[in-house]
C-alpha atoms as a PDB file:
ATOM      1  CA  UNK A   1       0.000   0.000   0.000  1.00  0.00           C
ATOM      2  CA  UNK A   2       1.195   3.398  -1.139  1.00  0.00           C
ATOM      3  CA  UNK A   3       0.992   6.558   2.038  1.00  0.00           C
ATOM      4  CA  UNK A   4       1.783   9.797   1.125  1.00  0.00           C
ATOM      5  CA  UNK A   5       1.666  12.774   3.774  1.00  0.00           C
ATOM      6  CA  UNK A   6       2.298  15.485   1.979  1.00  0.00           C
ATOM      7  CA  UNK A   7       1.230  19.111   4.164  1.00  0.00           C
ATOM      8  CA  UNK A   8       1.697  21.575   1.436  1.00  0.00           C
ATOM      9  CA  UNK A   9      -1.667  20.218  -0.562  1.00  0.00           C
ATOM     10  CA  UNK A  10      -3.869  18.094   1.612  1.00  0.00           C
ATOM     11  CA  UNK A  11      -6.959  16.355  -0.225  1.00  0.00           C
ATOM     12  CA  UNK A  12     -10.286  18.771   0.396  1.00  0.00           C
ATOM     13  CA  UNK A  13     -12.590  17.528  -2.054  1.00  0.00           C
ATOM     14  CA  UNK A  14     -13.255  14.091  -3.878  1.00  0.00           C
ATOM     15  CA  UNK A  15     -16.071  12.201  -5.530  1.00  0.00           C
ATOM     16  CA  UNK A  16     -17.079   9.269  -4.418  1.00  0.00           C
ATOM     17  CA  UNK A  17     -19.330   7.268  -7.019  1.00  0.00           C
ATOM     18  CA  UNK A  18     -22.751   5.484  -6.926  1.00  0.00           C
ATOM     19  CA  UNK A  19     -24.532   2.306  -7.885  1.00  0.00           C
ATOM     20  CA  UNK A  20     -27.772   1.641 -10.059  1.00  0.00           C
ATOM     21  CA  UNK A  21     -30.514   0.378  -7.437  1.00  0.00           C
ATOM     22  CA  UNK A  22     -31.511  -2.782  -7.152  1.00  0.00           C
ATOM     23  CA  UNK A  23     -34.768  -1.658  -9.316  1.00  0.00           C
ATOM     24  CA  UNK A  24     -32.629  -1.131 -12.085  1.00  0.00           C
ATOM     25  CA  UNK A  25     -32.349  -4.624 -12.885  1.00  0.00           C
ATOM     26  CA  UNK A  26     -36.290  -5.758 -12.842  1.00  0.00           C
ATOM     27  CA  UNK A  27     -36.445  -6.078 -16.824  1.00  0.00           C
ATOM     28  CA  UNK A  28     -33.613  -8.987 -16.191  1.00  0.00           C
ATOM     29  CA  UNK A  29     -35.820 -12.029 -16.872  1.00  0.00           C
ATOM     30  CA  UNK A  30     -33.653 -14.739 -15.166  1.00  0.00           C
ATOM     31  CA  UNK A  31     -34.728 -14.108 -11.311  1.00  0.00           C
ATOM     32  CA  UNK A  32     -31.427 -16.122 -10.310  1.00  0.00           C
ATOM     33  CA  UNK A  33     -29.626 -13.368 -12.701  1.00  0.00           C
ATOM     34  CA  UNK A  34     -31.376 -10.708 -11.545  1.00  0.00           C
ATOM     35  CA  UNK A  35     -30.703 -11.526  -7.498  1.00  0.00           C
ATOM     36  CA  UNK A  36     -27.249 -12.092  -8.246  1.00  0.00           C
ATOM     37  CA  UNK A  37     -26.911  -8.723 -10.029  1.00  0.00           C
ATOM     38  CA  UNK A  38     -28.993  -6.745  -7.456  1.00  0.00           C
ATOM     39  CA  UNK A  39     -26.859  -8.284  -4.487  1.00  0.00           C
ATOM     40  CA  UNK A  40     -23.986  -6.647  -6.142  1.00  0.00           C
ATOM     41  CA  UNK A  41     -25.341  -3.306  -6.412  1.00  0.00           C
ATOM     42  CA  UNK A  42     -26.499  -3.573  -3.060  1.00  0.00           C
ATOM     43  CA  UNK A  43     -23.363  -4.548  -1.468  1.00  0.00           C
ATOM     44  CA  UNK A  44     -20.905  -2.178  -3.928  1.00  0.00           C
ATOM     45  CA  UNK A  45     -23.391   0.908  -2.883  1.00  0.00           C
ATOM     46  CA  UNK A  46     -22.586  -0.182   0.877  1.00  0.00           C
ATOM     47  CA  UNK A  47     -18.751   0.066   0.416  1.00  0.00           C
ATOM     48  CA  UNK A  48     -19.026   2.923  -1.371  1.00  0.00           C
ATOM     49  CA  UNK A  49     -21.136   4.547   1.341  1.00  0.00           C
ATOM     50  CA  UNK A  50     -18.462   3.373   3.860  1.00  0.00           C
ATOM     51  CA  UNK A  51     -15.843   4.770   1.591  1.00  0.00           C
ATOM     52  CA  UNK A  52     -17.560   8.272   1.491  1.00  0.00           C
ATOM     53  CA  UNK A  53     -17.849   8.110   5.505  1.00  0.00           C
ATOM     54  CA  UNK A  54     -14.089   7.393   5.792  1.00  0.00           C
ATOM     55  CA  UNK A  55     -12.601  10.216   3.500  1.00  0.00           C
ATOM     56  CA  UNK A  56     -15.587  12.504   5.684  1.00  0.00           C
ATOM     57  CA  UNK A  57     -13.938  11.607   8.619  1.00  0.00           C
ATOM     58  CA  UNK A  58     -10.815  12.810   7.806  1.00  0.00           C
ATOM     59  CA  UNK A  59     -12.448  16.604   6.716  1.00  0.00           C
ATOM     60  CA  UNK A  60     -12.959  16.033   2.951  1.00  0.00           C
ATOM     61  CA  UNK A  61     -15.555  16.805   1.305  1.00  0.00           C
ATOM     62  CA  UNK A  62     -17.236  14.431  -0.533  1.00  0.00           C
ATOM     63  CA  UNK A  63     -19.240  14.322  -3.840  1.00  0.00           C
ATOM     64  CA  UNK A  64     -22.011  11.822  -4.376  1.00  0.00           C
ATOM     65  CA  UNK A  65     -23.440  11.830  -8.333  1.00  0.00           C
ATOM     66  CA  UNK A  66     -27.328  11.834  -8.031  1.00  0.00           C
ATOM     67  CA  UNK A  67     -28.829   8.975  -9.533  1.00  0.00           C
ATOM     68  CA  UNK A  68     -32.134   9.383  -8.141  1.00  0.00           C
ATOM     69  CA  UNK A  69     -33.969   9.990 -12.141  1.00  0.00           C
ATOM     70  CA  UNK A  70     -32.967   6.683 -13.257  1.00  0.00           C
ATOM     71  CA  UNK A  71     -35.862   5.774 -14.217  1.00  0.00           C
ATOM     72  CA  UNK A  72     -35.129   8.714 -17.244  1.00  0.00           C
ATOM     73  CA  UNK A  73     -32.528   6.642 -18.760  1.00  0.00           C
ATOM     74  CA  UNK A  74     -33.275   5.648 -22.306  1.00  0.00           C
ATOM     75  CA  UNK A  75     -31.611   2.480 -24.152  1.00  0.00           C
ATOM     76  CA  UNK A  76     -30.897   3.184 -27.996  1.00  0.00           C
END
């Protein structure tokens, strides 16, 4: 694992992704493939979340994309 301390230009500001929700996922017509795929999403979103709360802790700010008009998307 790589450390760097450097105090001339600490880290104030990152972005910190997000996943599709589970919901994303319902025109998947193989239930097994669909749980599968929405366990992922589930459990990447939580380690992301847990990522954001650790850079927090240490004063950064963090940026989290808004996802929330999914539903908007269009497939070509």
């Amino acid at each position: 694992m790589l450390n760097v301390y450097q105090h001339w230009d600490p880290l104030q500001t990152c972005v910190v992704g997000s996943c599709w929700p589970p919901e994303f996922f319902s025109y998947v017509n193989d239930s097994k493939l669909r749980n599968l795929l929405e366990k992922i999403v589930t459990e990447t979103q939580e380690d992301l979340d847990a990522l954001a709360r650790v850079i927090e802790s240490h004063g950064v700010q963090v940026f989290r994309p808004d996802i929330s008009n999914w539903q908007r998307i269009q497939y070509n």
